[in-house]
C-alpha atoms as a PDB file:
ATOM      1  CA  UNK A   1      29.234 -43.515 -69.111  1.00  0.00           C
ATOM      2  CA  UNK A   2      25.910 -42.245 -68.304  1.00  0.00           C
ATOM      3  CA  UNK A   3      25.625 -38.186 -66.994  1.00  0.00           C
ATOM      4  CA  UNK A   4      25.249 -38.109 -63.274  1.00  0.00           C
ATOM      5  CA  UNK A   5      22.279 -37.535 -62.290  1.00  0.00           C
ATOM      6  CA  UNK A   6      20.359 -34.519 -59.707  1.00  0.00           C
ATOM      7  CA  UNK A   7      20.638 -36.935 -56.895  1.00  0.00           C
ATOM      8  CA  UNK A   8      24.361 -37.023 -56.814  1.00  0.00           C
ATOM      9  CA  UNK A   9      24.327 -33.170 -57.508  1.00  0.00           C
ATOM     10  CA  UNK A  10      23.000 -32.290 -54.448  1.00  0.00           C
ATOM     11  CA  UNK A  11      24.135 -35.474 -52.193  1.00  0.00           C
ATOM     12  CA  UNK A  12      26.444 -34.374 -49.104  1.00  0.00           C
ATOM     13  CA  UNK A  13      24.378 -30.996 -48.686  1.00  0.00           C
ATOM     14  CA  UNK A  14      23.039 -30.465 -44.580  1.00  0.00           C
ATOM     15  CA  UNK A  15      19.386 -29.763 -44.556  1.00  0.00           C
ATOM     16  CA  UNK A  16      18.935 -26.198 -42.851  1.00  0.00           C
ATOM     17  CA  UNK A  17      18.570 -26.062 -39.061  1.00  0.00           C
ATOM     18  CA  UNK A  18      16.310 -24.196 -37.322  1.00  0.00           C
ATOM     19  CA  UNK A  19      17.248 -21.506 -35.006  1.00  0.00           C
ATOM     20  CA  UNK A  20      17.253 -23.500 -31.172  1.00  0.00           C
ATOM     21  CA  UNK A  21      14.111 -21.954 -29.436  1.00  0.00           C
ATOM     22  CA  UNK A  22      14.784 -20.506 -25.764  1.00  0.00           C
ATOM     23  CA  UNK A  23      13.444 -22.461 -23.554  1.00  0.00           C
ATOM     24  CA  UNK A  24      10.485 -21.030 -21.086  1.00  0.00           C
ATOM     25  CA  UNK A  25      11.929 -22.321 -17.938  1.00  0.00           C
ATOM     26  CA  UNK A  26      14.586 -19.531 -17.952  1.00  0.00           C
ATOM     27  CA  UNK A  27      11.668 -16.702 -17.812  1.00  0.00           C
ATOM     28  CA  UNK A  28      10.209 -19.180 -15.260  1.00  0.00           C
ATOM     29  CA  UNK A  29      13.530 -18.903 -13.270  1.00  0.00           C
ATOM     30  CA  UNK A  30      13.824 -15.147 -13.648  1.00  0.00           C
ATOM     31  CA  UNK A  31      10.442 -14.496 -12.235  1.00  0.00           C
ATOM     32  CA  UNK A  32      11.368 -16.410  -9.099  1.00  0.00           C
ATOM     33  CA  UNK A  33      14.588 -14.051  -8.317  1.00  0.00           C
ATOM     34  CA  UNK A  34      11.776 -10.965  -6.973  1.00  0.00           C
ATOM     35  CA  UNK A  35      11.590 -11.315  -3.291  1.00  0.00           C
ATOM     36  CA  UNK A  36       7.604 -10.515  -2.256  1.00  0.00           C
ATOM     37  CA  UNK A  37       8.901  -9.659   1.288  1.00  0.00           C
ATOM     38  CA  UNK A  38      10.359  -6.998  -0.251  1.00  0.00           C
ATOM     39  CA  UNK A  39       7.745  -4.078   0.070  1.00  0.00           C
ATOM     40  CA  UNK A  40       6.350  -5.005   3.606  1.00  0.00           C
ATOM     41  CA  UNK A  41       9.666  -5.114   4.576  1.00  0.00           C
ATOM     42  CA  UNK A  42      10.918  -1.946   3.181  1.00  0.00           C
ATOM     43  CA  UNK A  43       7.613  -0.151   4.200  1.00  0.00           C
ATOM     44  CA  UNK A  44       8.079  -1.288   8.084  1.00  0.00           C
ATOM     45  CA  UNK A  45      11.677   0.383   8.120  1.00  0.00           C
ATOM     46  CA  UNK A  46      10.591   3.673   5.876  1.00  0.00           C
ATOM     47  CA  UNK A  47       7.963   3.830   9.368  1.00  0.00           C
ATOM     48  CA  UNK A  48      10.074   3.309  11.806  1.00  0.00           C
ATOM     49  CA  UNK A  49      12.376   5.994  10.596  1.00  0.00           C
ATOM     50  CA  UNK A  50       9.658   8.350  10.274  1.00  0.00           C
ATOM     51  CA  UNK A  51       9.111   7.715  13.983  1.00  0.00           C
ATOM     52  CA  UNK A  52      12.981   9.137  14.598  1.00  0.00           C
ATOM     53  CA  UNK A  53      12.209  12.097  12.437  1.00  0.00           C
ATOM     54  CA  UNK A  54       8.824  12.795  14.153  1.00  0.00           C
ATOM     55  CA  UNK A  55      10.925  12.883  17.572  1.00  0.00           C
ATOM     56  CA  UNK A  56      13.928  15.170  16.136  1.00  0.00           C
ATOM     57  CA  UNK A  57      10.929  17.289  14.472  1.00  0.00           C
ATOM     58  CA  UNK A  58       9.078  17.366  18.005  1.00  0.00           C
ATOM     59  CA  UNK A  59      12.006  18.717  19.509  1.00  0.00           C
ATOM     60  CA  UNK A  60      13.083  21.538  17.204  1.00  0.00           C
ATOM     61  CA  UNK A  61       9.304  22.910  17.119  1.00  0.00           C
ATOM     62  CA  UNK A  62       9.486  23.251  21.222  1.00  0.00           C
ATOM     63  CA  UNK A  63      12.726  24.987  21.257  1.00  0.00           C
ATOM     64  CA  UNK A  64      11.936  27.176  18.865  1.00  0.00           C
ATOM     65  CA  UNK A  65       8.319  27.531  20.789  1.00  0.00           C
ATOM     66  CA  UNK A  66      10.620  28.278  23.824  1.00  0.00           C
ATOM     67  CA  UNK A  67      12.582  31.181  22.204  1.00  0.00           C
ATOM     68  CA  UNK A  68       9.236  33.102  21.358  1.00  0.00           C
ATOM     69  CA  UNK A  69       7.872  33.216  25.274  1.00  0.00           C
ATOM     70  CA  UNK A  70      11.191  35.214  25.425  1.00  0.00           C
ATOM     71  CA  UNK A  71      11.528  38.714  25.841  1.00  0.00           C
ATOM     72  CA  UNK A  72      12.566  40.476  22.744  1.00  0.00           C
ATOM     73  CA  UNK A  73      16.435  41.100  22.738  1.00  0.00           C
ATOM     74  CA  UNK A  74      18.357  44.320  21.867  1.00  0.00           C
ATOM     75  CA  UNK A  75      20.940  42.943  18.686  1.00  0.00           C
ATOM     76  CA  UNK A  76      24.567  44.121  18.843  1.00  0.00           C
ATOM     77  CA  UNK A  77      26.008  46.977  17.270  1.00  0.00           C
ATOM     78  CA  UNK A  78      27.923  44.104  15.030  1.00  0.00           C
ATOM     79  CA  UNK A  79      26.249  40.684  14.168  1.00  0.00           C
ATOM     80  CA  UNK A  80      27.981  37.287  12.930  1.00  0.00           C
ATOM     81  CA  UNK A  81      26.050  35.296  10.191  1.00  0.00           C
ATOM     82  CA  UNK A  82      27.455  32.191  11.681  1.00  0.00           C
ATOM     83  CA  UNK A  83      25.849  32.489  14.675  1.00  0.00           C
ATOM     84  CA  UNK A  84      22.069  33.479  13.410  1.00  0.00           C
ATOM     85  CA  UNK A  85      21.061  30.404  13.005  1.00  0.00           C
ATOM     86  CA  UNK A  86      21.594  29.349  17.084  1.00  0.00           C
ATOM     87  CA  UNK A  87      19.025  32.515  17.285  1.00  0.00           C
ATOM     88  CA  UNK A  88      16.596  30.862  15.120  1.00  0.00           C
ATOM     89  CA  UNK A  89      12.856  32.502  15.972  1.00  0.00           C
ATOM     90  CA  UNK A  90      14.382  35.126  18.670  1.00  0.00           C
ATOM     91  CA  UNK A  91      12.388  37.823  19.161  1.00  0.00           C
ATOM     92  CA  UNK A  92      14.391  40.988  18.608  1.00  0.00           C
ATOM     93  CA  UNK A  93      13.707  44.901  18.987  1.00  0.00           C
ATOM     94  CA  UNK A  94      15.314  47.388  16.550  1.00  0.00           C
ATOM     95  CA  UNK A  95      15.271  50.843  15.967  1.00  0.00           C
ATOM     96  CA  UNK A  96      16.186  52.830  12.934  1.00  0.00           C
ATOM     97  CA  UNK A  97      15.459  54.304   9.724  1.00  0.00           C
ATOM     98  CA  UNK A  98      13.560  52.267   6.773  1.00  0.00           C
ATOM     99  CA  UNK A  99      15.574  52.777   3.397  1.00  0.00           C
ATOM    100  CA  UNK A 100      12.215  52.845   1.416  1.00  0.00           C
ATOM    101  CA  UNK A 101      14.721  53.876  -1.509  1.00  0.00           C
ATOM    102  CA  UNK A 102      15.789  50.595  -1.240  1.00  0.00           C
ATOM    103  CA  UNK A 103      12.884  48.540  -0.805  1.00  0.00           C
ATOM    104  CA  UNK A 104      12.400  45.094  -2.576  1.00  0.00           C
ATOM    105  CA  UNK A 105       8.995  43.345  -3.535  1.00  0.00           C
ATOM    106  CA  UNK A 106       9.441  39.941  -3.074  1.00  0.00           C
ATOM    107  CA  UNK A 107       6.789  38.017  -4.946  1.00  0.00           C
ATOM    108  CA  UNK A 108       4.529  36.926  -5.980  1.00  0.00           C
ATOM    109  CA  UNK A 109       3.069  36.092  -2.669  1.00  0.00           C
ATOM    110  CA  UNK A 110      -0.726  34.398  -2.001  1.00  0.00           C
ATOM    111  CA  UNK A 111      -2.311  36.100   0.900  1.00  0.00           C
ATOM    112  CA  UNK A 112      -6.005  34.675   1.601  1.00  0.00           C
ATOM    113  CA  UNK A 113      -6.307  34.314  -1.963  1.00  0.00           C
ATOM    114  CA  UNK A 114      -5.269  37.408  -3.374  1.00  0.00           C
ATOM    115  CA  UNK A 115      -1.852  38.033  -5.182  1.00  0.00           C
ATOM    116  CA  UNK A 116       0.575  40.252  -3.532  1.00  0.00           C
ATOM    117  CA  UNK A 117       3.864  40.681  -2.472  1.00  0.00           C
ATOM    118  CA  UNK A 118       6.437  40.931   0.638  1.00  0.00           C
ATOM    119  CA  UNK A 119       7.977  44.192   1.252  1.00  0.00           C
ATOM    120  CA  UNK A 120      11.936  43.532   2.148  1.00  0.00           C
ATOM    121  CA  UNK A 121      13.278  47.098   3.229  1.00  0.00           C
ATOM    122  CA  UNK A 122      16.908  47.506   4.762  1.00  0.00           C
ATOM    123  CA  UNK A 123      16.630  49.324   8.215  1.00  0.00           C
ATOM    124  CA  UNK A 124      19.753  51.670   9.246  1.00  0.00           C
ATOM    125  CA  UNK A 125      19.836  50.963  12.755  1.00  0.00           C
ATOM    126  CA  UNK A 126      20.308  53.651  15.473  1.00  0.00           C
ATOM    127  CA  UNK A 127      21.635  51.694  18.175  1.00  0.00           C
ATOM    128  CA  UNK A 128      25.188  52.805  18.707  1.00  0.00           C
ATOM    129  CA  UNK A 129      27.973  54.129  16.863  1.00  0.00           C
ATOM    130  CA  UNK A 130      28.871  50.994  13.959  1.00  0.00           C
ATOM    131  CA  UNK A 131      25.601  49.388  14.385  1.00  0.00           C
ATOM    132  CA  UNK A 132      25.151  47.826  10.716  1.00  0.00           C
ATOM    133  CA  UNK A 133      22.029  47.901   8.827  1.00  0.00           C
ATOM    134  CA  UNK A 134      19.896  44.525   8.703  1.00  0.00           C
ATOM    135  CA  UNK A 135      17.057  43.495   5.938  1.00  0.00           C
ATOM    136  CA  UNK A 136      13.178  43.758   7.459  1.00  0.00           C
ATOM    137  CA  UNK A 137      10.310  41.467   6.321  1.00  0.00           C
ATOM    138  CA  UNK A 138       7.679  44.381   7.135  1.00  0.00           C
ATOM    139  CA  UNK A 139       4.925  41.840   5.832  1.00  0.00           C
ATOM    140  CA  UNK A 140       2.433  41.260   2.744  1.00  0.00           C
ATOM    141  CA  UNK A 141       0.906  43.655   0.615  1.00  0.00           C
ATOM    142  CA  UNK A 142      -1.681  43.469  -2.629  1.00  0.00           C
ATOM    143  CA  UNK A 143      -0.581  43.411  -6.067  1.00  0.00           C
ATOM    144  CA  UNK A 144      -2.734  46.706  -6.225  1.00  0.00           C
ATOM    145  CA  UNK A 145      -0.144  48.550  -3.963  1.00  0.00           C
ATOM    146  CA  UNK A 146       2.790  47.691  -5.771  1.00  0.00           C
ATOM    147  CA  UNK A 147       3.646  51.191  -6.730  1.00  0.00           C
ATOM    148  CA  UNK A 148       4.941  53.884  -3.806  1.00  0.00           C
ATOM    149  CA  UNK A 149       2.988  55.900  -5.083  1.00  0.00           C
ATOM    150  CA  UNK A 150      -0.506  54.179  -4.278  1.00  0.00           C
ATOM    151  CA  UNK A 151       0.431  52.947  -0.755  1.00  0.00           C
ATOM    152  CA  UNK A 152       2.663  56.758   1.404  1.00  0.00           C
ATOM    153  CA  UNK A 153       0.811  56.285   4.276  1.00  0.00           C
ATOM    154  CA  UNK A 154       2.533  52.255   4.570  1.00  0.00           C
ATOM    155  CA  UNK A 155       6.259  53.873   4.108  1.00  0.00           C
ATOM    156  CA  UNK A 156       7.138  55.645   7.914  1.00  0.00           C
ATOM    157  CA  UNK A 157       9.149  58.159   8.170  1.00  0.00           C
ATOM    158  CA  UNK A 158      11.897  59.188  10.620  1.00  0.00           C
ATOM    159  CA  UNK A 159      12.791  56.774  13.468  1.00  0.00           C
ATOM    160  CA  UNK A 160      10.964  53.744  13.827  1.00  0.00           C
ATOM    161  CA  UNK A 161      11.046  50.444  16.199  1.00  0.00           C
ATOM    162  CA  UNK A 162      10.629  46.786  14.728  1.00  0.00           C
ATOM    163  CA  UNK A 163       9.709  44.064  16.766  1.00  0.00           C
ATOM    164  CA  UNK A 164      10.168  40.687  15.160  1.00  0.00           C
ATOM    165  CA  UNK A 165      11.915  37.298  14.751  1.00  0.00           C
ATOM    166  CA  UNK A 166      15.043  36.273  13.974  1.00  0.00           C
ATOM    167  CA  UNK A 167      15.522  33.695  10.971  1.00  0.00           C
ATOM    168  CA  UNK A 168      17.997  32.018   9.215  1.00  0.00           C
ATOM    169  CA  UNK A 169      18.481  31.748   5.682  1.00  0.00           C
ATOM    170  CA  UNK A 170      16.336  30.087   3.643  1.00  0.00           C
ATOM    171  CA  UNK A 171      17.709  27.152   0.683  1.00  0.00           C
ATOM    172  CA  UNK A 172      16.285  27.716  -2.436  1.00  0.00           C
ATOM    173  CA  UNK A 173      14.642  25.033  -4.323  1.00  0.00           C
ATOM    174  CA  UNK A 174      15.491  23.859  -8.122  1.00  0.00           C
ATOM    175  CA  UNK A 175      11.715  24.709  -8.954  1.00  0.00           C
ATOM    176  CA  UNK A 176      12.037  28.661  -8.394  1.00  0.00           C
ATOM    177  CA  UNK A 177      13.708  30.780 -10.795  1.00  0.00           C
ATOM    178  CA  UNK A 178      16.725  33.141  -9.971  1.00  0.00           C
ATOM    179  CA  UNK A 179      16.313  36.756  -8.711  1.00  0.00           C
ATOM    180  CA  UNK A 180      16.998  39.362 -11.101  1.00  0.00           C
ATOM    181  CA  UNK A 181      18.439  42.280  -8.842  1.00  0.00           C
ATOM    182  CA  UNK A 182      18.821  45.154 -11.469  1.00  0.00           C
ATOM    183  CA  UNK A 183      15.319  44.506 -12.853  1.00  0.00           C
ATOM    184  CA  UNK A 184      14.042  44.736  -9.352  1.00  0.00           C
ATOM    185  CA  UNK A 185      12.789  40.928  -9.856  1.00  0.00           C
ATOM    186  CA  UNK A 186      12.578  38.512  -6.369  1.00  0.00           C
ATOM    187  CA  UNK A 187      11.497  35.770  -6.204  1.00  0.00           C
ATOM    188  CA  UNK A 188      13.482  33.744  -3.291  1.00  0.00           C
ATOM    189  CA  UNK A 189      14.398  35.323  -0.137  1.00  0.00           C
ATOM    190  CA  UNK A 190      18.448  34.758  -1.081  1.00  0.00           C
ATOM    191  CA  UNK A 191      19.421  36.739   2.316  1.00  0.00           C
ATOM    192  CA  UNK A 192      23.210  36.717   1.045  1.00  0.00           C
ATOM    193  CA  UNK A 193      22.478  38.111  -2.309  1.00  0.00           C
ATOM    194  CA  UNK A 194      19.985  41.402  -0.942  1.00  0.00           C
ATOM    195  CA  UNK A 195      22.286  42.179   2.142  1.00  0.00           C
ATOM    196  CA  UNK A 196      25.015  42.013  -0.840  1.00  0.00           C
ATOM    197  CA  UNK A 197      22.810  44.677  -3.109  1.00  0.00           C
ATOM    198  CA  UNK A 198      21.590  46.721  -0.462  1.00  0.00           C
ATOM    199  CA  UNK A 199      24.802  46.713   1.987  1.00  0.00           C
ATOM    200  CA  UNK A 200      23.331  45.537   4.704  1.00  0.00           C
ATOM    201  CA  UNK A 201      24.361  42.176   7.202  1.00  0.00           C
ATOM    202  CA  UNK A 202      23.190  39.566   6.140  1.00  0.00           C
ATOM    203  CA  UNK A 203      20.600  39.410   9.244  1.00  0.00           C
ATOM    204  CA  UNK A 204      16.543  38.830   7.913  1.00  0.00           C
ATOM    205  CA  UNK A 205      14.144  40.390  10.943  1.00  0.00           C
ATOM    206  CA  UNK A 206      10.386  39.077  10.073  1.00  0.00           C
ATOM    207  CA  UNK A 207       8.269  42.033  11.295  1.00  0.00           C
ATOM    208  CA  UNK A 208       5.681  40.800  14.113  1.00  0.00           C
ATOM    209  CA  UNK A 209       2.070  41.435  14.389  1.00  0.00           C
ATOM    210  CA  UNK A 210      -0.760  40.814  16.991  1.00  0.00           C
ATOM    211  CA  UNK A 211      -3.366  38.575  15.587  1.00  0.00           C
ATOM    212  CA  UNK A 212      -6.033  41.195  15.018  1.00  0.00           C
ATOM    213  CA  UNK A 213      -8.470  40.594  11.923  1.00  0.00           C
ATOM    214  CA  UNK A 214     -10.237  43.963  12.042  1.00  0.00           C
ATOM    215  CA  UNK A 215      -6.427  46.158  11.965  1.00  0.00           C
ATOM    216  CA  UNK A 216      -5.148  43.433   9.294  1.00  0.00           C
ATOM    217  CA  UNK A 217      -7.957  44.265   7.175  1.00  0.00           C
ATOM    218  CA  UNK A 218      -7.652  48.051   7.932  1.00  0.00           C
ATOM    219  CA  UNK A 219      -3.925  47.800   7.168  1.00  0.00           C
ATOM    220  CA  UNK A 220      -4.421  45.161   3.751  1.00  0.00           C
ATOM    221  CA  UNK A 221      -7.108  48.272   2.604  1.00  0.00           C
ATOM    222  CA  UNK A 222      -4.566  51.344   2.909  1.00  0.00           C
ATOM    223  CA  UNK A 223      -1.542  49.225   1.637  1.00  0.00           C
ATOM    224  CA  UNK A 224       0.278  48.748   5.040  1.00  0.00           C
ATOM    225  CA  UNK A 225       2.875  45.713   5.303  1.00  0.00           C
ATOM    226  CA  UNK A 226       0.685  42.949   7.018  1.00  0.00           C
ATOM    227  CA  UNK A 227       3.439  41.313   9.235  1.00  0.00           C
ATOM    228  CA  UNK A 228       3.515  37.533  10.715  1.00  0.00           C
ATOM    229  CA  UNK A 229       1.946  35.889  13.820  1.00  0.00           C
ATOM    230  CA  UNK A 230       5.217  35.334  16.267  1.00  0.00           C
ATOM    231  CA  UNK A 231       4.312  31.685  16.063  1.00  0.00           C
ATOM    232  CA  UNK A 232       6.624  28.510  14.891  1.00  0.00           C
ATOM    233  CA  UNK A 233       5.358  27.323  11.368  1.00  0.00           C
ATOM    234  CA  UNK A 234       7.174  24.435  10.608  1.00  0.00           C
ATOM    235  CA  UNK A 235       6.068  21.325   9.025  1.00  0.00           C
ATOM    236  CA  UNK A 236       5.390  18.495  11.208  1.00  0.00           C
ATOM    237  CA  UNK A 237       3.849  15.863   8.802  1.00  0.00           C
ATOM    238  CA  UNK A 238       5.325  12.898   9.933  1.00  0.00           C
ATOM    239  CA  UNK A 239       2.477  11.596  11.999  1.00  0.00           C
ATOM    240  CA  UNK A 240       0.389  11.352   8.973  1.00  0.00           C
ATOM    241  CA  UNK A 241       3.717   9.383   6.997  1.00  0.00           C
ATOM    242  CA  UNK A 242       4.242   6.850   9.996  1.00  0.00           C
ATOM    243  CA  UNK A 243       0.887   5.926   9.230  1.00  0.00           C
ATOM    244  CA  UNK A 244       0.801   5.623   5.807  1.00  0.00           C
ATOM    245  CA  UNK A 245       3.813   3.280   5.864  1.00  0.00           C
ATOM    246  CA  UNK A 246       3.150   0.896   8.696  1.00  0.00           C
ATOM    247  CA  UNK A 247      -0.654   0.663   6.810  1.00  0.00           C
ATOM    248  CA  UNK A 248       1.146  -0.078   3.493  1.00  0.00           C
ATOM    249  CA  UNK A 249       3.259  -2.597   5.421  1.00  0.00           C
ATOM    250  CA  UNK A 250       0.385  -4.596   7.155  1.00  0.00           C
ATOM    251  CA  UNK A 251      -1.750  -4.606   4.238  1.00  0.00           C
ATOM    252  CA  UNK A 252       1.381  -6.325   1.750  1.00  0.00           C
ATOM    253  CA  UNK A 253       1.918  -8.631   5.176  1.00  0.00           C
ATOM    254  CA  UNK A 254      -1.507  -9.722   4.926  1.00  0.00           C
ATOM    255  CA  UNK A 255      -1.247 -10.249   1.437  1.00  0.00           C
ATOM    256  CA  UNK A 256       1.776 -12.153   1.302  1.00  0.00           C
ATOM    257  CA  UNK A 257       0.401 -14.431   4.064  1.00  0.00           C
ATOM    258  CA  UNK A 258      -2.748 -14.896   1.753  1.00  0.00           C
ATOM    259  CA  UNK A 259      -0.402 -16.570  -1.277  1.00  0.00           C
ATOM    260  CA  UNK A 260       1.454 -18.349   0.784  1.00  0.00           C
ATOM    261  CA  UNK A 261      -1.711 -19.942   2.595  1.00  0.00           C
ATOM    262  CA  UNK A 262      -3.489 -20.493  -0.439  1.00  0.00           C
ATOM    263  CA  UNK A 263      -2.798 -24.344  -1.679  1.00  0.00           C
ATOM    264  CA  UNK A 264      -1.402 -24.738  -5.070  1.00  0.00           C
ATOM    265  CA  UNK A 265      -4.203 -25.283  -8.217  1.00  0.00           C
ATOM    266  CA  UNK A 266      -3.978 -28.360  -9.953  1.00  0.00           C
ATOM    267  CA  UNK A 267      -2.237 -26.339 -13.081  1.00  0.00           C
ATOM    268  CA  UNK A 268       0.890 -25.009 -11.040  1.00  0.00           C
ATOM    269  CA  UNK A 269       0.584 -29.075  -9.672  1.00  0.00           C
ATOM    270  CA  UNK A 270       1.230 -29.912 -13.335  1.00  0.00           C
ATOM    271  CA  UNK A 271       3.541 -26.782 -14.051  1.00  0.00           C
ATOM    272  CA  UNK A 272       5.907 -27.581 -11.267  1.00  0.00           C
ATOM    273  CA  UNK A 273       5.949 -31.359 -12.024  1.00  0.00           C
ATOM    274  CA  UNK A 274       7.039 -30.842 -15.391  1.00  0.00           C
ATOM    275  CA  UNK A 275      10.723 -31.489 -16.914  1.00  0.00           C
ATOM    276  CA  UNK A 276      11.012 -27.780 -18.123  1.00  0.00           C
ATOM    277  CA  UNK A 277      10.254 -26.273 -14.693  1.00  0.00           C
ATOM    278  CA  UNK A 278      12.769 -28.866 -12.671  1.00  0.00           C
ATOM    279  CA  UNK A 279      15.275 -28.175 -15.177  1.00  0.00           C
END
């Protein structure tokens, strides 16, 4: 019997098989899922609820606008935390002694351009038997002044009257680093944590000033606290964001209106009539 031959060998063997390509309709299909209403959509209601914070915003500013037309009140011998915040941008009057010993430099500060700091001192009040000592923003001073030494005639002695406003705890941001008491190192107003290492309330009194360039510059020269205008200074931007939006949303409507207008090109014709894209 003759051998067998290479034919037989090798007879019953598949022939390898190519890997099945993916077919494009299924990118084709995913691209179709984004909705191009989307962003005019989204940008119409982001407007619209700028509009409701613009009127809550409105509001606040003229209450608080209210409170400084008011007479500056006495505070009482004993003060609840809770409640400062209802007294947001009251002007108060206190009298008492500065604790200079205890003074904090919160900084750094920008002033016009120059690097300084703010000078948080603890004032023991003299207004009655119990009356507990508060913290005092007495205002900016330059980096240059930063020792006691260089600025005596900016640290009073004896009895003294503040005149100021009445604010509410500030919430610190992740962006600014923590305040290193024992190295004398501020950098957020944390009311909590200097009432806590000074002993005072936890009350913050923003020294008051009358909007006087010649005695601010007299006071920045011999290293006297500048204090603050008794004005409100909160951000009312929302104008500026309901326009931005409602812009952003007419400009994609008009866009979207433009692609739908437009008739098809003879290659979608031929794209959209083919067996891939109706499968």
């Amino acid at each position: 019997m003759p051998p067998p031959t290479l034919r037989y060998r090798t007879q019953g063997v598949a022939p390898a098989r190519r890997p099945a390509r993916r077919p494009a309709r299924l990118h084709l299909h995913h691209r179709q899922r984004a909705d191009p209403t989307a962003i005019p959509i989204t940008a119409f209601a982001l407007g619209t609820w700028q509009i409701v914070r613009l009127d809550r915003k409105t509001k606040q500013i003229a209450q608080l606008e209210d409170r400084l037309i008011r007479d500056p009140m006495p505070l009482p011998p004993r003060i609840d935390p809770d409640a400062v915040p209802g007294f947001d941008y009251r002007r108060v009057r206190v009298t008492g002694r500065l604790r200079h010993d205890q003074e904090m430099l919160l900084g750094p500060r920008v002033h016009e351009g120059a690097n300084g700091f703010m000078v948080i001192t603890p004032l023991e009040r003299d207004d009655g038997d119990g009356a507990s000592p508060v913290l005092v923003n007495r205002g900016w001073i330059a980096k240059k002044f930063e020792r006691k030494a260089d600025r005596s005639i900016g640290l009073p002695q004896g009895l003294v009257t503040v005149e100021g406003l009445l604010r509410s705890p500030w919430k610190k941001n992740m962006f600014t680093p923590d305040n290193v008491p024992l190295k004398g190192q501020w950098y957020f107003p944390d009311v909590a944590q200097m009432a806590a290492f000074t002993g005072c309330e936890p009350v913050w009194i923003e020294e008051t000033t009358e909007p006087d360039f010649i005695m601010a510059a007299e006071k920045e020269s011999k290293g006297i606290p500048l204090g603050r205008i008794a004005e409100v200074n909160l951000r009312n931007n929302h104008a500026q964001y309901i326009f931005t939006w409602y812009s952003l949303s007419l400009a994609t409507t008009i866009m979207f209106w433009m692609v739908v207008r437009k008739p098809p090109s003879d290659i979608a014709l031929k794209v959209r009539m083919s067996k891939e894209w109706r499968l």
